[in-house]
Protein backbone atom coordinates (compact mmCIF):
# COMPACT_ATOMS: atom_id res chain seq x y z
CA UNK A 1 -4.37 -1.56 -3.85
CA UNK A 2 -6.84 -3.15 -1.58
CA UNK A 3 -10.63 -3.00 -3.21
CA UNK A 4 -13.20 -4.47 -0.70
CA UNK A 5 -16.55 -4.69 -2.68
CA UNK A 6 -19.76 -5.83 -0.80
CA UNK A 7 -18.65 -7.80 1.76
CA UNK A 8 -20.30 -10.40 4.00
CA UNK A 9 -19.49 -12.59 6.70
CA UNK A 10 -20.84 -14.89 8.77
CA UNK A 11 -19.95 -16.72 12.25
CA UNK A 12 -23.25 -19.01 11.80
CA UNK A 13 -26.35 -16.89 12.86
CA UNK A 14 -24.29 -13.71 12.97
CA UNK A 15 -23.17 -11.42 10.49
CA UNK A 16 -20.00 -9.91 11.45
CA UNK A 17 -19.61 -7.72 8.25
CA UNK A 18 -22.50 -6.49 6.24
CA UNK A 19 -22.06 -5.14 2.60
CA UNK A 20 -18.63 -3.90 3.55
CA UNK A 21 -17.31 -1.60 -0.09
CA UNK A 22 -13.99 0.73 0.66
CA UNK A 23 -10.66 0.94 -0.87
CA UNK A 24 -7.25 1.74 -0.20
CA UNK A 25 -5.17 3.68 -2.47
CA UNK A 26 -1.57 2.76 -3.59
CA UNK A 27 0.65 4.90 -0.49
CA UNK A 28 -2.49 5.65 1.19
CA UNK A 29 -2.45 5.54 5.30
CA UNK A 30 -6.16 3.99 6.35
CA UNK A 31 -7.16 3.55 10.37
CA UNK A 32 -10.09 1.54 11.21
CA UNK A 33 -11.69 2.59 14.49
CA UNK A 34 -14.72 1.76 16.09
CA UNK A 35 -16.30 0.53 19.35
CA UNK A 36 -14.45 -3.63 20.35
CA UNK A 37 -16.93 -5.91 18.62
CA UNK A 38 -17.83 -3.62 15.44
CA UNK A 39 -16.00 -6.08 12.99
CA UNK A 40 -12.56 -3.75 12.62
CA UNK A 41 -9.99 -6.59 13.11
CA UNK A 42 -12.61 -9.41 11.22
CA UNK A 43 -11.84 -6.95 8.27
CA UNK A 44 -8.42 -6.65 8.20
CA UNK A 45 -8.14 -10.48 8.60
CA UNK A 46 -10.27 -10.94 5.53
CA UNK A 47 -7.41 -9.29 3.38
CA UNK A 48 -4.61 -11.91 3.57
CA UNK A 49 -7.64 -14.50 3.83
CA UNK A 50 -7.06 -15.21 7.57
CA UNK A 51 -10.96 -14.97 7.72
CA UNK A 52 -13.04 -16.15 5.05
CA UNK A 53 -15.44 -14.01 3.43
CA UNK A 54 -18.85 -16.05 2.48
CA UNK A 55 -19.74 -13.16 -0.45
CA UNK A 56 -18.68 -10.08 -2.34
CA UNK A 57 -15.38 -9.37 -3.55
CA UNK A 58 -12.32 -8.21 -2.20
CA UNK A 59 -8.90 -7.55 -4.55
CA UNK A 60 -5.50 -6.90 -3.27
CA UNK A 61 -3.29 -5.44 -6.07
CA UNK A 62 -5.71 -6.65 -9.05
CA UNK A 63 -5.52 -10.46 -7.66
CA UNK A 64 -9.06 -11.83 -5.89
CA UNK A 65 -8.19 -12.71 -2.81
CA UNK A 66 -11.07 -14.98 -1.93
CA UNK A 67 -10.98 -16.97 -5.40
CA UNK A 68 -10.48 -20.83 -4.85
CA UNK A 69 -6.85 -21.20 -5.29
CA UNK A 70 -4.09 -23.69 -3.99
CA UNK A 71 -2.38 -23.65 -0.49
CA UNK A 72 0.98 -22.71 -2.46
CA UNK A 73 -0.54 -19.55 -4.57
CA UNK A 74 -2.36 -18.29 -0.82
CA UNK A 75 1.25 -18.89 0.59
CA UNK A 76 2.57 -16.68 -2.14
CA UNK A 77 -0.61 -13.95 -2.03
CA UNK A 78 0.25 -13.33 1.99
CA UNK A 79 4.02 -13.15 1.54
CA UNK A 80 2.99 -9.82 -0.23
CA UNK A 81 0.82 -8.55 2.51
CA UNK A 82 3.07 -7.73 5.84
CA UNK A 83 0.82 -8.66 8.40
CA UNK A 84 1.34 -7.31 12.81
CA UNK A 85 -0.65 -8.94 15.05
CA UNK A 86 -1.50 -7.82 18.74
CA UNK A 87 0.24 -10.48 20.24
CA UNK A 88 3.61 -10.40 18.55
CA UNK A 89 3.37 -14.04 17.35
CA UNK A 90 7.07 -14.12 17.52
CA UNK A 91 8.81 -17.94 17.31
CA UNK A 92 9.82 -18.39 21.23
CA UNK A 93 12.54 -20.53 20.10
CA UNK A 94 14.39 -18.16 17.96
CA UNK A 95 16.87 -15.14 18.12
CA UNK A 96 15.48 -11.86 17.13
CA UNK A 97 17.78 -12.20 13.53
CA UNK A 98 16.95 -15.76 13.12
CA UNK A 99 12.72 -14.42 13.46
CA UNK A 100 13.46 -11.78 10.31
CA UNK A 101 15.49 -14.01 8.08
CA UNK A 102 12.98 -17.02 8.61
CA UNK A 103 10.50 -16.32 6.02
CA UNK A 104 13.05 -14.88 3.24
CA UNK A 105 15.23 -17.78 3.52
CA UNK A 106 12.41 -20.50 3.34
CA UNK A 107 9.33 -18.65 1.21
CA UNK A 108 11.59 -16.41 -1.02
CA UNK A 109 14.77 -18.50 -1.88
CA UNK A 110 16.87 -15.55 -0.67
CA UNK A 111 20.77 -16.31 0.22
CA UNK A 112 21.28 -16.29 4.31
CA UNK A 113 23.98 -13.83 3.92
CA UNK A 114 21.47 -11.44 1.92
CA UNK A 115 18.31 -11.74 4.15
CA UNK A 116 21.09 -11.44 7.65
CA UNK A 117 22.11 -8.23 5.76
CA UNK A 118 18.50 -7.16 5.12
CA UNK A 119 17.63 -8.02 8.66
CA UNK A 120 20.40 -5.91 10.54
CA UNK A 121 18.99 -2.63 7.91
CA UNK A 122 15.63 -3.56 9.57
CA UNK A 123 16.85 -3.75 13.26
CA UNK A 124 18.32 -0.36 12.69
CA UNK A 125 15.39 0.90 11.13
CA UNK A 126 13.66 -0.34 14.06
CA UNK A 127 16.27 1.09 16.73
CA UNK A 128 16.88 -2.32 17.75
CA UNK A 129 19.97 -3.77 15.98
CA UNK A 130 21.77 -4.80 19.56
CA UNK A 131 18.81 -7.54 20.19
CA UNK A 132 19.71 -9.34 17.30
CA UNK A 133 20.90 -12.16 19.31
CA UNK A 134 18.24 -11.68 22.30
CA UNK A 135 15.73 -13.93 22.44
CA UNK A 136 11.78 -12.81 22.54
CA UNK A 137 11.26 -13.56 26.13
CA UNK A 138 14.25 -11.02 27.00
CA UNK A 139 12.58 -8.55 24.84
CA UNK A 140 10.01 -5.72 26.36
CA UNK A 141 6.67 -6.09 24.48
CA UNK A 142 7.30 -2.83 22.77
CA UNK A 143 10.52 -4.47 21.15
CA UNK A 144 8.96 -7.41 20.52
CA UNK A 145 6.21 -5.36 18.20
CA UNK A 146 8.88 -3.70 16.71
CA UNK A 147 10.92 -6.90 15.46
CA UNK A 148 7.40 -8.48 15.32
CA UNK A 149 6.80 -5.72 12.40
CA UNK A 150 11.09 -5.78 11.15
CA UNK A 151 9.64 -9.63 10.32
CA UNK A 152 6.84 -8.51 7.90
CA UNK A 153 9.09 -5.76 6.21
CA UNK A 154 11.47 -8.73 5.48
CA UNK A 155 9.41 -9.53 2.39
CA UNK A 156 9.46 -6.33 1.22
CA UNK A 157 5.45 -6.10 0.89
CA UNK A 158 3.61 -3.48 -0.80
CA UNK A 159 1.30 -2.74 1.75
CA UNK A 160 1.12 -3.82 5.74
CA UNK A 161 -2.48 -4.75 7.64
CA UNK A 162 -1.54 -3.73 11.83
CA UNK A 163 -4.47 -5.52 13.67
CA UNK A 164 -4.06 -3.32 17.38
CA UNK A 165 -0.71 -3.37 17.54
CA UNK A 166 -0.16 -1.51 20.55
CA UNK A 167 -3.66 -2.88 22.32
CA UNK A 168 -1.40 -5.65 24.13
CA UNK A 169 1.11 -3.11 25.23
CA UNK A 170 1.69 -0.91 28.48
CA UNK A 171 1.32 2.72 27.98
CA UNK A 172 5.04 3.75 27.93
CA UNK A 173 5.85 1.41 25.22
CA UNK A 174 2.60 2.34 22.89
CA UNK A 175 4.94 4.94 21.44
CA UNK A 176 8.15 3.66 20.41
CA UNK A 177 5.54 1.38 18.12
CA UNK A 178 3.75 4.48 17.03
CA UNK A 179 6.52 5.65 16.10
CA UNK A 180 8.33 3.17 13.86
CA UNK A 181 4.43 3.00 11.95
CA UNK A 182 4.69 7.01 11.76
CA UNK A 183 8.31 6.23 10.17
CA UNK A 184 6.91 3.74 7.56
CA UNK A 185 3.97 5.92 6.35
CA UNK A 186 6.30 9.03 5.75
CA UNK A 187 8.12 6.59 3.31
CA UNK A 188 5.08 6.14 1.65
CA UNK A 189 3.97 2.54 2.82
CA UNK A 190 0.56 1.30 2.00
CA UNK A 191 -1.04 1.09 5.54
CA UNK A 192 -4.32 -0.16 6.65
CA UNK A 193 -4.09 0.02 10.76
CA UNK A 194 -6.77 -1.37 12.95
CA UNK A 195 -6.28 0.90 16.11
CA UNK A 196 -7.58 3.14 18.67
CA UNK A 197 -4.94 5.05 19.07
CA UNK A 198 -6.70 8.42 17.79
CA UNK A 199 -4.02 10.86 18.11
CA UNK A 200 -1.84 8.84 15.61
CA UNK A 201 -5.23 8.42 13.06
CA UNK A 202 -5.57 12.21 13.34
CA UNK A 203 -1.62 12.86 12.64
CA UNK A 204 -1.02 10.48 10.34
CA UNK A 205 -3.86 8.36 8.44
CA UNK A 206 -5.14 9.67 5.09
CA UNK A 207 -8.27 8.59 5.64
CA UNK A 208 -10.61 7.26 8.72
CA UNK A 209 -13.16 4.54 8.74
CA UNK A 210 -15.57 4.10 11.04
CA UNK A 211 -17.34 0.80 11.92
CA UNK A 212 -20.07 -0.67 14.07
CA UNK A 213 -22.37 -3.51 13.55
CA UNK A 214 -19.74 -4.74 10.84
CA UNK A 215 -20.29 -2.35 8.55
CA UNK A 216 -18.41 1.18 7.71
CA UNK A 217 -20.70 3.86 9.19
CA UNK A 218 -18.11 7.23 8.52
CA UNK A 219 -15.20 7.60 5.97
CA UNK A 220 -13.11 10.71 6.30
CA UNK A 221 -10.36 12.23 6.58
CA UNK A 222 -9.01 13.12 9.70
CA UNK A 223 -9.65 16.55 10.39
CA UNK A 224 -13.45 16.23 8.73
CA UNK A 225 -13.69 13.00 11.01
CA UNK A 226 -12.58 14.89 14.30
CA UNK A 227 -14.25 18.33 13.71
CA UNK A 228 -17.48 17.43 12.37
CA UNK A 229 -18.14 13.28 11.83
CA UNK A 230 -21.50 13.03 10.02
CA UNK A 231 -23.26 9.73 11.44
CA UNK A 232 -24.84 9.91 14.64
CA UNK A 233 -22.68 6.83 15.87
CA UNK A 234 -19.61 8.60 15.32
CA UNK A 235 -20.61 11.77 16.95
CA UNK A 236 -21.23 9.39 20.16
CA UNK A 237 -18.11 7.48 19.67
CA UNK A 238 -16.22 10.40 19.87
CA UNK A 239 -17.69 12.63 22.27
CA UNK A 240 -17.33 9.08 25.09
CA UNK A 241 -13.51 9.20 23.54
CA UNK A 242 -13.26 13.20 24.66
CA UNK A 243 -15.34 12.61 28.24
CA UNK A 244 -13.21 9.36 29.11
């Protein structure tokens, strides 16, 4: 579903991904860890074109992402890739139902009484369906991730890209996240996570990548990745996660 072949990218003088090949499989579960500066979240951004790639290739369901195209057909390309940031990016200004329906009423066409109806099933699936009239500034950071990621189900995507999605949280809400994500890759979601949240990459991800430098150092899956990671970097990565 997502095919990332040879990747660079620059920020002027410095490469922030180096000749960057991986893919995601249709249903697969990918987490992205690494030490903060290896190039984890640059990567994730480059799927839904949020970052700019300056060579390779890099398809998302067949279509090349990075090809010159119009404003419209990139509008239409990320409606089709759910997208949580760390910060929420909730609009301030509206209700927790009016945040969902936004996008399928203006991007999709969809009636209001269809994407209301869609957005109360999402609430629930969420366990928040009583702050559908709450605004996000009477909302714990916890349940403003979770409407934050009702929003990008909204559009139905294929897959979803989390960029640290619990990173801006405090600890006692990092799980009530964790554990809508668990919920979505049981149902079989396409999932690429940015995180470092390892006991959630060892009990649910597929597969583990490992980055520094901007590139992937270690693919695996998890119990090869936690029982016996092959790059040197890894094995140091992990053995400071197990002394901290």
């Amino acid at each position: 579903m997502i095919l990332f072949n040879d990747i660079n990218k620059w920020y002027g003088d410095y490469q922030a991904l180096t000749s960057v090949s991986a893919e995601v499989k249709k249903g697969e579960v990918v987490v992205v860890c690494g030490p903060s500066g290896s190039g984890k979240s640059t990567l994730i951004r480059t799927v839904n074109r949020l970052e700019e790639i300056q060579s390779g290739q890099l398809l998302f369901n067949g279509h090349d992402i990075h090809a010159p195209m119009s404003s419209v057909e990139l509008n239409r390309l990320r409606s089709r890739i759910g997208f949580v940031f760390q910060s929420f990016n909730l609009f301030p200004h509206l209700s927790v139902l009016d945040n969902i329906v936004l996008s399928p009423l203006r991007v999709l066409g969809v009636k209001r009484s269809d994407a209301k109806e869609r957005a109360m099933a999402l609430l629930e699936r969420v366990g928040l369906p009583h702050k559908a009239s709450a605004f996000p500034a009477q909302l714990s950071g916890g349940q403003q991730q979770r409407v934050a990621i009702a929003r990008a189900l909204a559009m139905e995507p294929p897959a979803m890209l989390f960029d640290e999605p619990t990173s801006a949280l405090d600890p006692e809400m990092v799980g009530e996240v964790l554990a809508v994500m668990r919920g979505l890759a049981n149902d079989g979601m396409t999932m690429m996570c940015v995180t470092h949240e390892m006991n959630f990459a060892r009990d649910v991800a597929d597969r583990v990548w490992f980055m520094d430098a901007g590139q992937i150092l270690e693919k695996a899956e998890p119990e090869t990745f936690f029982r016996s990671p092959q790059h040197p970097r890894t094995q140091r990565f992990l053995s400071d996660l197990r002394s901290h």
